[in-house]
C-alpha atoms as a PDB file:
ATOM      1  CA  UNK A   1      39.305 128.090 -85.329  1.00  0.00           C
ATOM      2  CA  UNK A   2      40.895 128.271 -88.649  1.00  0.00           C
ATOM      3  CA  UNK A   3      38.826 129.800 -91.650  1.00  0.00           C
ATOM      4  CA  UNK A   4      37.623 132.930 -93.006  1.00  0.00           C
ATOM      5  CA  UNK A   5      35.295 134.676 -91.017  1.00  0.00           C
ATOM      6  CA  UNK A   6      32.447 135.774 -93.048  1.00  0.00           C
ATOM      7  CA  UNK A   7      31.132 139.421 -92.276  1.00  0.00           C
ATOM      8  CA  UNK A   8      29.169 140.388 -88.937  1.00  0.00           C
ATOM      9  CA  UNK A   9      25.362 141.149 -88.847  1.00  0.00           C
ATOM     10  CA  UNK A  10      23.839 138.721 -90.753  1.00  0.00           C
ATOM     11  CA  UNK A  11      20.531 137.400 -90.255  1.00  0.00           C
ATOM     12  CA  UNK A  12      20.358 135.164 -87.009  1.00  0.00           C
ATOM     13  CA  UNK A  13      19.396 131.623 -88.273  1.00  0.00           C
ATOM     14  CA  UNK A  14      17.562 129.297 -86.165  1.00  0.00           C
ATOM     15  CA  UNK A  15      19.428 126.258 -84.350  1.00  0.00           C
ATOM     16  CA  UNK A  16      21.122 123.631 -86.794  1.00  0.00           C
ATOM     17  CA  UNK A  17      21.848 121.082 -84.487  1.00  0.00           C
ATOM     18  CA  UNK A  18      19.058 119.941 -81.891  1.00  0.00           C
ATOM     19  CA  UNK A  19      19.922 118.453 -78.473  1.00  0.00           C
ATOM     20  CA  UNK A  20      22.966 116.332 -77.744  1.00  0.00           C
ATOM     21  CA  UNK A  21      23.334 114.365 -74.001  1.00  0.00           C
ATOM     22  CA  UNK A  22      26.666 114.625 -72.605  1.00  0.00           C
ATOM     23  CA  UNK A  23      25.576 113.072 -69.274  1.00  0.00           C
ATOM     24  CA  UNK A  24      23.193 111.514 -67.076  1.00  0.00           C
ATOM     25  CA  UNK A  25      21.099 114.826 -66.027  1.00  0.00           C
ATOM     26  CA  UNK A  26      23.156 117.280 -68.336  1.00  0.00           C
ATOM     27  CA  UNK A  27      22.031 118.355 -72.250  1.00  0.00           C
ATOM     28  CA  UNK A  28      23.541 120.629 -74.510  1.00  0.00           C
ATOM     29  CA  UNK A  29      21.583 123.015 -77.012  1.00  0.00           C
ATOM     30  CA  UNK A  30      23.707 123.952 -79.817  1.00  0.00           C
ATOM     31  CA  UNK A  31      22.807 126.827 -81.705  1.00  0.00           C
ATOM     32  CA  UNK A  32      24.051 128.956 -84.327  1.00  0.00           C
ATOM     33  CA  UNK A  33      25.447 132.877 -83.700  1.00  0.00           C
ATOM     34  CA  UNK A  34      24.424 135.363 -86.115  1.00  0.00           C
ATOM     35  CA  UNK A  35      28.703 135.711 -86.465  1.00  0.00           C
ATOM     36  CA  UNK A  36      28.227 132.528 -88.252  1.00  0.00           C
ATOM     37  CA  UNK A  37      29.848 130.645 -85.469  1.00  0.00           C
ATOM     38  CA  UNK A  38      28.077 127.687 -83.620  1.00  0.00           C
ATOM     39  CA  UNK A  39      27.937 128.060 -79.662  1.00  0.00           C
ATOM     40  CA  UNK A  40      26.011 125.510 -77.502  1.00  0.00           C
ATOM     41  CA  UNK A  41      24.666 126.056 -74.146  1.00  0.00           C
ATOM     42  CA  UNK A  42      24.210 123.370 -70.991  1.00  0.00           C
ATOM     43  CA  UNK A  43      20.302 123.224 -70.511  1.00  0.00           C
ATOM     44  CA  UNK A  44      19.646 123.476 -66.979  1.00  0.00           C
ATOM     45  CA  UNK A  45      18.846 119.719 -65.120  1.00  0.00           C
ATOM     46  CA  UNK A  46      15.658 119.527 -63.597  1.00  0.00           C
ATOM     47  CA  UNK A  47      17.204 119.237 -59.960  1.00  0.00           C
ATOM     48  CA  UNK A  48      18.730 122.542 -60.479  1.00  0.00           C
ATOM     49  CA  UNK A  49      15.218 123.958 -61.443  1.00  0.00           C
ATOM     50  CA  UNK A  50      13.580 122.782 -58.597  1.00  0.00           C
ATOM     51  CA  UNK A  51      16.600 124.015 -56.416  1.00  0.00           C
ATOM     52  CA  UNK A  52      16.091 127.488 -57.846  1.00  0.00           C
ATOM     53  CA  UNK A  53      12.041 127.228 -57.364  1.00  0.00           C
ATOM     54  CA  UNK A  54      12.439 126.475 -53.608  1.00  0.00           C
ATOM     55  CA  UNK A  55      14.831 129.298 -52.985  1.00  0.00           C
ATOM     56  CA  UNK A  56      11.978 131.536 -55.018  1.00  0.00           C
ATOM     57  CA  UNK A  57       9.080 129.657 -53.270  1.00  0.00           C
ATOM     58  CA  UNK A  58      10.313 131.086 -50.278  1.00  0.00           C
ATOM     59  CA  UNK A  59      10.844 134.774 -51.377  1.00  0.00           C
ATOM     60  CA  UNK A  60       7.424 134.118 -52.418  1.00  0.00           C
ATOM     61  CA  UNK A  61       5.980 132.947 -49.170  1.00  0.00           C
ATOM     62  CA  UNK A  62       6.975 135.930 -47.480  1.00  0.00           C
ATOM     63  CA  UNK A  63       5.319 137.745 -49.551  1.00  0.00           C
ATOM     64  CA  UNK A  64       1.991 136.241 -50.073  1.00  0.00           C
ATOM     65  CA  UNK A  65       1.765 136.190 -46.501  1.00  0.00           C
ATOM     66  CA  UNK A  66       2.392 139.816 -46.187  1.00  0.00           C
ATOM     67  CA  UNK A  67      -0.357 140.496 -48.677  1.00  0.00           C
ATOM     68  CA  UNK A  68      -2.247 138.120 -47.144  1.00  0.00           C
ATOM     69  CA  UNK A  69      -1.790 139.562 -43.472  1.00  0.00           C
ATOM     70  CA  UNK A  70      -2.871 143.288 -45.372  1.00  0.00           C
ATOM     71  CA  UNK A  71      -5.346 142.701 -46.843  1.00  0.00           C
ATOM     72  CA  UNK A  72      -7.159 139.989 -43.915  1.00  0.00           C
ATOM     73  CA  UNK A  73      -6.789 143.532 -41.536  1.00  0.00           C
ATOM     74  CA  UNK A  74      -8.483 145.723 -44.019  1.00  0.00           C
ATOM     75  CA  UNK A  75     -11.014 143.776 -44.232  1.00  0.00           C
ATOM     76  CA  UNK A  76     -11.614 142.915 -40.739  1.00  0.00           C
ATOM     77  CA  UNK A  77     -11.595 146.622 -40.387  1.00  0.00           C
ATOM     78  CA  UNK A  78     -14.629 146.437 -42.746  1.00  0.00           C
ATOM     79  CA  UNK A  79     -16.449 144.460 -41.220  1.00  0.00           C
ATOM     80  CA  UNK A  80     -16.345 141.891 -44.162  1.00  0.00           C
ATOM     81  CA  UNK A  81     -15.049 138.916 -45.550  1.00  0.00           C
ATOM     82  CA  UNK A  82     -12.546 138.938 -48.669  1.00  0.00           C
ATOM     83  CA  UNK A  83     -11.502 135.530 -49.642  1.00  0.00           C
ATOM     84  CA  UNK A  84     -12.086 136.122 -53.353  1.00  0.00           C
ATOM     85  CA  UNK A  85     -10.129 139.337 -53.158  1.00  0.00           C
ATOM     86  CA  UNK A  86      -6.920 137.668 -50.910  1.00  0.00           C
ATOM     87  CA  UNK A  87      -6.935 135.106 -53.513  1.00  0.00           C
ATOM     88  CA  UNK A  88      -6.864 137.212 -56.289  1.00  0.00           C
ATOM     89  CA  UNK A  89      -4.127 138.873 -54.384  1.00  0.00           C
ATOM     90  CA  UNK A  90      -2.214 136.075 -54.125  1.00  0.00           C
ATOM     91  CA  UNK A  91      -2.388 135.157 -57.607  1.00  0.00           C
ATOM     92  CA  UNK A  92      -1.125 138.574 -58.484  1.00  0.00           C
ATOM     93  CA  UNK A  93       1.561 138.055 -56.038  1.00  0.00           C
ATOM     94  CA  UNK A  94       2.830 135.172 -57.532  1.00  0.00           C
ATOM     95  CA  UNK A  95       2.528 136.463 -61.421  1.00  0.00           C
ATOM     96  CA  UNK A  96       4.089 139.669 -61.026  1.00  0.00           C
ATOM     97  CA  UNK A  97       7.215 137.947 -59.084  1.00  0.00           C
ATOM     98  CA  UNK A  98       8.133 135.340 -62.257  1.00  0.00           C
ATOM     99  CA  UNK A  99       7.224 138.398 -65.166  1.00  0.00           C
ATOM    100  CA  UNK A 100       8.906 140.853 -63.648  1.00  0.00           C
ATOM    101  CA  UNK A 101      12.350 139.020 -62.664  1.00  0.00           C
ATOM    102  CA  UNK A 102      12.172 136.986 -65.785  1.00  0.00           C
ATOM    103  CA  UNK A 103      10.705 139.266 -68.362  1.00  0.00           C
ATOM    104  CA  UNK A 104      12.066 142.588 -67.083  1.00  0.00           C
ATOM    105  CA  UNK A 105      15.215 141.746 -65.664  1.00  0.00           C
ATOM    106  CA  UNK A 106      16.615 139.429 -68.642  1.00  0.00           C
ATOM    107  CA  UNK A 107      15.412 135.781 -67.249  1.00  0.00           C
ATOM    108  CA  UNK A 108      16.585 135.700 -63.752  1.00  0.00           C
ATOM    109  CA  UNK A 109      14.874 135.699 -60.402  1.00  0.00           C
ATOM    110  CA  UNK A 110      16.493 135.607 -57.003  1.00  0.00           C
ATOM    111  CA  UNK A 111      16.325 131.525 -57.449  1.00  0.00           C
ATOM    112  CA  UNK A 112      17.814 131.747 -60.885  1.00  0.00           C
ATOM    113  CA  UNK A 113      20.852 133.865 -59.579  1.00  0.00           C
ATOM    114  CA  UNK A 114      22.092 132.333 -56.671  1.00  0.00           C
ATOM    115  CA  UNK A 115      21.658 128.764 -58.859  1.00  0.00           C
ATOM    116  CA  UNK A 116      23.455 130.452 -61.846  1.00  0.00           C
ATOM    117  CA  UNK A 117      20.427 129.978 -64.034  1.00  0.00           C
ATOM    118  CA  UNK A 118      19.045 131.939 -66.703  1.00  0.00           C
ATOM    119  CA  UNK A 119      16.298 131.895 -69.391  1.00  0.00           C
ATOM    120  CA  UNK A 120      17.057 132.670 -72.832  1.00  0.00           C
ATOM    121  CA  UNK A 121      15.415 132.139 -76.230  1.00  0.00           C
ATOM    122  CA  UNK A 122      16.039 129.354 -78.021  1.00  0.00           C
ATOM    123  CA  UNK A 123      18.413 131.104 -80.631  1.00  0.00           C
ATOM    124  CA  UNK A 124      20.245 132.250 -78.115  1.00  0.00           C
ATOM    125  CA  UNK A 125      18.998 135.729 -77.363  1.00  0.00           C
ATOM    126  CA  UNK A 126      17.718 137.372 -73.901  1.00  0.00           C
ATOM    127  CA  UNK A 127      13.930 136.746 -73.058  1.00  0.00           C
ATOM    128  CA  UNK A 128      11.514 139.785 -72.771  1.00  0.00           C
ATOM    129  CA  UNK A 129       8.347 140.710 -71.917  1.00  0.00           C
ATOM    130  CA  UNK A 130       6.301 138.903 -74.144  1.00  0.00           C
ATOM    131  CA  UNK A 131       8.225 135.439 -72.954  1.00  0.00           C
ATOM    132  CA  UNK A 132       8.265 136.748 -69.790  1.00  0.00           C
ATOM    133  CA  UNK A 133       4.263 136.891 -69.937  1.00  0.00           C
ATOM    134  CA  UNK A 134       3.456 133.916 -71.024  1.00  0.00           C
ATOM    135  CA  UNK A 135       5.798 131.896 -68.464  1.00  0.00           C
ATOM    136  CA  UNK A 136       4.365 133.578 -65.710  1.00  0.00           C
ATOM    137  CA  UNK A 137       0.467 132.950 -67.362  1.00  0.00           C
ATOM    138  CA  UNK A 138       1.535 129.254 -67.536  1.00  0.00           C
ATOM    139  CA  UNK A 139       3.042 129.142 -63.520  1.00  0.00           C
ATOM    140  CA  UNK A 140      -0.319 129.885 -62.508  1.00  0.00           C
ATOM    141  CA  UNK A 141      -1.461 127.235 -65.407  1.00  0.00           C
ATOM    142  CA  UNK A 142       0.323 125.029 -63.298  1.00  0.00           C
ATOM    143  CA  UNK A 143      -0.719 125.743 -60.409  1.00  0.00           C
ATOM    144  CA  UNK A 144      -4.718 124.731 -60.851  1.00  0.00           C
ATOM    145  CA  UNK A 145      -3.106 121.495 -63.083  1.00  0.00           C
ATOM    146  CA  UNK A 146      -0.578 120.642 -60.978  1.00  0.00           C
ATOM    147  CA  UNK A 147       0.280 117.457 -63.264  1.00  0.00           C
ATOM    148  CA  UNK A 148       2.072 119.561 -65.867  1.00  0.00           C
ATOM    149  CA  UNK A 149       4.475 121.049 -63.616  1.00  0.00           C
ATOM    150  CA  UNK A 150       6.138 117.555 -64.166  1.00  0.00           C
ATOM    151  CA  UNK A 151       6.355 117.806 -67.867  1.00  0.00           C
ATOM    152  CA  UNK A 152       9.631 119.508 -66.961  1.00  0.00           C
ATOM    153  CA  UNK A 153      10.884 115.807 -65.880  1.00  0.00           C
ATOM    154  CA  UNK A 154       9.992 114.573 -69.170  1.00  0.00           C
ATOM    155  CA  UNK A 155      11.126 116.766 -71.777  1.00  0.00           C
ATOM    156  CA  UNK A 156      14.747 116.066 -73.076  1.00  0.00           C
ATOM    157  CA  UNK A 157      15.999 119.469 -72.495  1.00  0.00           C
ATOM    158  CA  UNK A 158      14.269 119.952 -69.019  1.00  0.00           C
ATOM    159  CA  UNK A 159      11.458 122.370 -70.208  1.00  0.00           C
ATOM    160  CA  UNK A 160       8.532 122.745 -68.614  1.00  0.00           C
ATOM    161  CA  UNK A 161       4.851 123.884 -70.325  1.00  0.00           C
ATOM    162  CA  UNK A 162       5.976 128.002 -70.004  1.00  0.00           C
ATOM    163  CA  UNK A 163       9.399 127.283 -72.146  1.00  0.00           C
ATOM    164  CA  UNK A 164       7.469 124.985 -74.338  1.00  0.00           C
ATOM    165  CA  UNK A 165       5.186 127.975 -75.524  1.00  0.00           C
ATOM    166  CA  UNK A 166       7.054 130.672 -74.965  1.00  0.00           C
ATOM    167  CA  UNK A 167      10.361 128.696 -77.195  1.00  0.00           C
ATOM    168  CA  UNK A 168      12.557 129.290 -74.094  1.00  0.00           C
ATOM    169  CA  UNK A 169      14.827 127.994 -72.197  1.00  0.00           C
ATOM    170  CA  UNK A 170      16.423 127.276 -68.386  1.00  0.00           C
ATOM    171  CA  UNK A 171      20.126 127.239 -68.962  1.00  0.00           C
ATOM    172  CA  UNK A 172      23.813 127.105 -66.737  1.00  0.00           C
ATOM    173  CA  UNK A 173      25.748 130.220 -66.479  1.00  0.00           C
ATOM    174  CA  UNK A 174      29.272 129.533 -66.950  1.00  0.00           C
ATOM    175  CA  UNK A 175      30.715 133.047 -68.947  1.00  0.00           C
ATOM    176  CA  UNK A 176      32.445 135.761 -67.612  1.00  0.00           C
ATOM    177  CA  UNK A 177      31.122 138.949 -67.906  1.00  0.00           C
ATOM    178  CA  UNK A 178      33.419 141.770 -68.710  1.00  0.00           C
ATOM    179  CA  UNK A 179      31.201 143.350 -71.735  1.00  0.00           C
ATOM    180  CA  UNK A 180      28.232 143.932 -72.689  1.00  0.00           C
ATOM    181  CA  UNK A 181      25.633 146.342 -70.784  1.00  0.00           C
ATOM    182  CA  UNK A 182      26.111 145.730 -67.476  1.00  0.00           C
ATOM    183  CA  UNK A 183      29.757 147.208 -67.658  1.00  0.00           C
ATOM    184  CA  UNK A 184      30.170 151.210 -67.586  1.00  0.00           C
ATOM    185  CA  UNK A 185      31.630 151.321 -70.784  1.00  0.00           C
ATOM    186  CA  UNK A 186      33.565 154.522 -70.782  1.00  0.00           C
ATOM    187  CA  UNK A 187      34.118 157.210 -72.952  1.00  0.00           C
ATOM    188  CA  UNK A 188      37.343 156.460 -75.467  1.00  0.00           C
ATOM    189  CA  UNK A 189      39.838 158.979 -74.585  1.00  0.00           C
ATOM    190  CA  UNK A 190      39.140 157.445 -70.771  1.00  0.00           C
ATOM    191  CA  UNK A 191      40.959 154.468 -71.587  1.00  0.00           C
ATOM    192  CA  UNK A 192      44.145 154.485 -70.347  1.00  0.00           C
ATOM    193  CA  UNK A 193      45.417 152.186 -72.570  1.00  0.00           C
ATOM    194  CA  UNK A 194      44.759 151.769 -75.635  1.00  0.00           C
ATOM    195  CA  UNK A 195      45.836 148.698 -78.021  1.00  0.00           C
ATOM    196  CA  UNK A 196      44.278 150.234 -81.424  1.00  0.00           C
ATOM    197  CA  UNK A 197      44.549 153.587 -82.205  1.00  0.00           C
ATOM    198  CA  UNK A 198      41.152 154.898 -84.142  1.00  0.00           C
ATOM    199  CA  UNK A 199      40.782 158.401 -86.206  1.00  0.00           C
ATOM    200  CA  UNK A 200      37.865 160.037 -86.956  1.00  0.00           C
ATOM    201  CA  UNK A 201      37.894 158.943 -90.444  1.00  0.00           C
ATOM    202  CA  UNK A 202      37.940 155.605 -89.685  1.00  0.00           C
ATOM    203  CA  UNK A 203      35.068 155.957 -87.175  1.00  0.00           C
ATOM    204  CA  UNK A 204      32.979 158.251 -89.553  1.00  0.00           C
ATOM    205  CA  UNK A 205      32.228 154.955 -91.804  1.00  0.00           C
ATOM    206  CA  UNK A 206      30.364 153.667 -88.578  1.00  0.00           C
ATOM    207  CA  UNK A 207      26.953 154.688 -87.646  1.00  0.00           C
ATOM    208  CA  UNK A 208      24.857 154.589 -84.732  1.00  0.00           C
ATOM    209  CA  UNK A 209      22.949 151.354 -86.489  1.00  0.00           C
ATOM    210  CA  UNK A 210      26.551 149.675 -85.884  1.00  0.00           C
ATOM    211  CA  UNK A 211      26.830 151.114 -82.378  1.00  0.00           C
ATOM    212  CA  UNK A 212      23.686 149.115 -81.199  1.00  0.00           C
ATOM    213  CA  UNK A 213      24.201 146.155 -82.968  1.00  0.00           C
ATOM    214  CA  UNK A 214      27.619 146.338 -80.960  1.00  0.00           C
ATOM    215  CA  UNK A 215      25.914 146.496 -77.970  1.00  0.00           C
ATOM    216  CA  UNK A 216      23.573 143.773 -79.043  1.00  0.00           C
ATOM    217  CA  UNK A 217      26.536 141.250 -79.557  1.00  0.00           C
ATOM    218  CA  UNK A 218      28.425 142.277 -75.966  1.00  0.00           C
ATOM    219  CA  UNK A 219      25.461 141.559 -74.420  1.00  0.00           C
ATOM    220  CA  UNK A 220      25.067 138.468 -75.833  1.00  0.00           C
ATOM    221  CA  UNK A 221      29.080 137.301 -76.364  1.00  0.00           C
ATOM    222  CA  UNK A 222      29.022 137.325 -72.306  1.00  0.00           C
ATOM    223  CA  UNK A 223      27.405 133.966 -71.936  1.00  0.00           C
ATOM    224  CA  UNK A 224      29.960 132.180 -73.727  1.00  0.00           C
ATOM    225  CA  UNK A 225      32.634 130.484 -73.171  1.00  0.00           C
ATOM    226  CA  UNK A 226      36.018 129.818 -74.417  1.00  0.00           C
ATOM    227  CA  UNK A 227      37.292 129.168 -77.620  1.00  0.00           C
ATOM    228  CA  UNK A 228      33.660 130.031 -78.932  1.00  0.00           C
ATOM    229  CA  UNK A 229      33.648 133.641 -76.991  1.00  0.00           C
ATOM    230  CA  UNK A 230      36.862 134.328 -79.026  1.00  0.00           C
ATOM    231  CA  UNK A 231      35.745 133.360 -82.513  1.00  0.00           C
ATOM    232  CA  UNK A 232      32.627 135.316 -82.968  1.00  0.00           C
ATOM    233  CA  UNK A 233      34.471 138.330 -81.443  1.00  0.00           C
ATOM    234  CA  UNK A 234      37.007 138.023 -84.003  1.00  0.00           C
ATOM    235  CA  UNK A 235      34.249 137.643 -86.373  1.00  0.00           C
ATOM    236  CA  UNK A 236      32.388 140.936 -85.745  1.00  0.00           C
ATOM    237  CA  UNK A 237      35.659 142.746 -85.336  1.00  0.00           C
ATOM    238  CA  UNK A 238      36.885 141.260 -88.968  1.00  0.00           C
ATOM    239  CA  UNK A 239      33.717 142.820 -90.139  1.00  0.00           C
ATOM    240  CA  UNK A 240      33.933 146.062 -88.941  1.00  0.00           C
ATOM    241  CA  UNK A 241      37.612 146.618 -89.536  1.00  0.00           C
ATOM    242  CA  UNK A 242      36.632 145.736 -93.183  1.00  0.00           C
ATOM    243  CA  UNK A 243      33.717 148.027 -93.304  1.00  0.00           C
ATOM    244  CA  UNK A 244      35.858 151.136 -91.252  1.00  0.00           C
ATOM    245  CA  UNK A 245      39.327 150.261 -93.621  1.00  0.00           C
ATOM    246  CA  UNK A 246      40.791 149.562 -90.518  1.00  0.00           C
ATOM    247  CA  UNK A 247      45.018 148.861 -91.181  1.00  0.00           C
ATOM    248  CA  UNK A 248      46.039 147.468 -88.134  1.00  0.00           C
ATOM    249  CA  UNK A 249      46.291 143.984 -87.390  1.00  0.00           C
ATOM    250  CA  UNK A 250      43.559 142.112 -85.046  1.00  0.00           C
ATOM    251  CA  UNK A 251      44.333 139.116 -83.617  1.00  0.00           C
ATOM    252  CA  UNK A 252      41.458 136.459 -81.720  1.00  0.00           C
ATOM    253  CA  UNK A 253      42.905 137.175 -78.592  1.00  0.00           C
ATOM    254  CA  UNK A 254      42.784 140.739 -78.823  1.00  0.00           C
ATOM    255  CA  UNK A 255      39.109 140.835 -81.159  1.00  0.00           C
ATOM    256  CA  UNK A 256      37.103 141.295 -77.765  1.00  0.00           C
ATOM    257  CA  UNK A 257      39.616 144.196 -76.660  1.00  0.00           C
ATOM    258  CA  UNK A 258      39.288 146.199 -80.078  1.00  0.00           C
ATOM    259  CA  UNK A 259      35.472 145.725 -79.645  1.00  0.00           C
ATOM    260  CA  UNK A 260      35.452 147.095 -76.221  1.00  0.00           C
ATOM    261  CA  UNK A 261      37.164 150.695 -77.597  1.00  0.00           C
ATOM    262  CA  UNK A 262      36.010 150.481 -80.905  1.00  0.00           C
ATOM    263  CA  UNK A 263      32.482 150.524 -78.799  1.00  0.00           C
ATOM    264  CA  UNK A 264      33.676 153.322 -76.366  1.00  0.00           C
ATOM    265  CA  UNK A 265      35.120 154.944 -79.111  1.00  0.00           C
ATOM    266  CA  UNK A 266      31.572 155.165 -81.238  1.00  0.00           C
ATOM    267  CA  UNK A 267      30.136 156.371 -78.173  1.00  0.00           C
ATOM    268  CA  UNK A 268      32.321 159.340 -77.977  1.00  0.00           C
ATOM    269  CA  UNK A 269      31.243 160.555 -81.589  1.00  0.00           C
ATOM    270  CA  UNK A 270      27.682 159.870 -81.153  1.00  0.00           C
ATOM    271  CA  UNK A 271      27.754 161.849 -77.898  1.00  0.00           C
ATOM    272  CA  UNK A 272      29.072 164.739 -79.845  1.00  0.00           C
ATOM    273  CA  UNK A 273      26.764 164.463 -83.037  1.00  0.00           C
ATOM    274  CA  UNK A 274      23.596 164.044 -81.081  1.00  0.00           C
ATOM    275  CA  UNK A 275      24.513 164.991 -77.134  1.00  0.00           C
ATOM    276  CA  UNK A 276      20.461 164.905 -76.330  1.00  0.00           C
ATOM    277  CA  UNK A 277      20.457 161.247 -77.575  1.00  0.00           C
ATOM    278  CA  UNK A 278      23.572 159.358 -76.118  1.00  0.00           C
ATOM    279  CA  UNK A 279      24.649 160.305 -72.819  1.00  0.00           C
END
């Protein structure tokens, strides 16, 4: 994309652009990267969903039934009945699996991984704990009114009532991932080949403020795709090689690679400044 690319780590703004259908089942969410670059993501059809919620439903079975099988055996051993107590249990069971696989572990449970689903906000960030929380409060919801578990069906982008509250959303994995947090990033002088040389002075004008925001954006650069993945990479590293003086010439196909050891290369130095902090 031709243009100047305006400095990195602005302000993320909210999405410009609503919801656009490119297909019978299939929506798009466009939104609008803190790089000042506008990405859109495929919202996840509501056959998909339900594909995923089987696949969890059964994970699930087994182990409400487990629980159930427990608990029924400790309380024959009692002597008493605990029906309130199994189906408290149960509940439990069922809350804990959807918070803890989609608030914990970034918005995907078993279901969601073998479909190639995710939930993310609706600016395009991962999902925590809070969202996480209040989508699992609203499968139970759902559960005693089973009625709005079809609102999903309904809504244009395929939402149901938990995404509605919690401003989330169920969308495709398409991206690569090759950086970010999940990859072992390693330490700079591990690289065996480097494309851009750094020195220490150039480094020095970084802090660790930029290291995490660094992280921030590989985490969040590797659900995009193509040419957008490439233009806001070469819009943080236009930023930082203007804030670090940086001489050497970046090119969009090589912005993501002088990320990844600019990154690596940050690390190092913060590992010796503060060795208790950064391992």
């Amino acid at each position: 994309m031709a243009g100047v690319y305006r400095p990195v780590f602005t302000d993320a703004t909210r999405p410009d652009n609503d919801v656009l259908r490119v297909g019978t089942l299939t929506y798009t969410h466009a939104i609008a990267l803190p790089e000042d670059v506008e990405a859109s993501f495929e919202a996840a059809s509501p056959p998909i969903r339900v594909a995923a919620l089987v696949l969890d439903l059964l994970i699930l079975l087994m182990a409400v039934v487990a629980a159930i099988i427990l608990l029924s055996k400790i309380a024959f051993i009692a002597g008493e009945t605990w029906t309130a107590v199994i189906a408290f249990h149960v509940l439990a069971v069922i809350f804990s699996y959807f918070f803890i696989f989609e608030g914990i572990f970034s918005g995907q449970t078993p279901g969601k991984r073998i479909c190639k689903l995710r939930v993310i906000r609706e600016d395009g960030m991962e999902i925590g704990p809070r969202e996480g929380l209040v989508r699992a409060f609203t499968r139970l919801i759902e559960l005693v009114f089973l009625p709005l578990a079809f609102i999903a069906f309904f809504e244009r982008r395929g939402r149901r009532l938990g995404d509605i509250i919690a401003g989330t959303l169920v969308v495709v994995l398409k991206a690569p991932r090759d950086f970010g947090d999940e990859v072992r990033v390693p330490g700079y002088f591990e690289i065996p080949d480097r494309l851009f040389p750094l020195n220490s002075r150039e480094i020095s004008r970084l802090g660790a403020e930029d290291y995490v925001k660094l992280g921030e954006f590989g985490t969040r650069i590797r659900y995009f795709m193509q040419p957008v993945r490439m233009q806001a990479a070469m819009a943080v590293a236009a930023g930082l090689a203007q804030k670090m003086e940086y001489s050497q010439p970046i090119t969009p196909q090589l912005a993501e690679r002088f990320l990844y050891e600019l990154y690596a290369a940050l690390k190092e130095q913060l590992r010796q400044l503060y060795p208790d902090l950064y391992q």
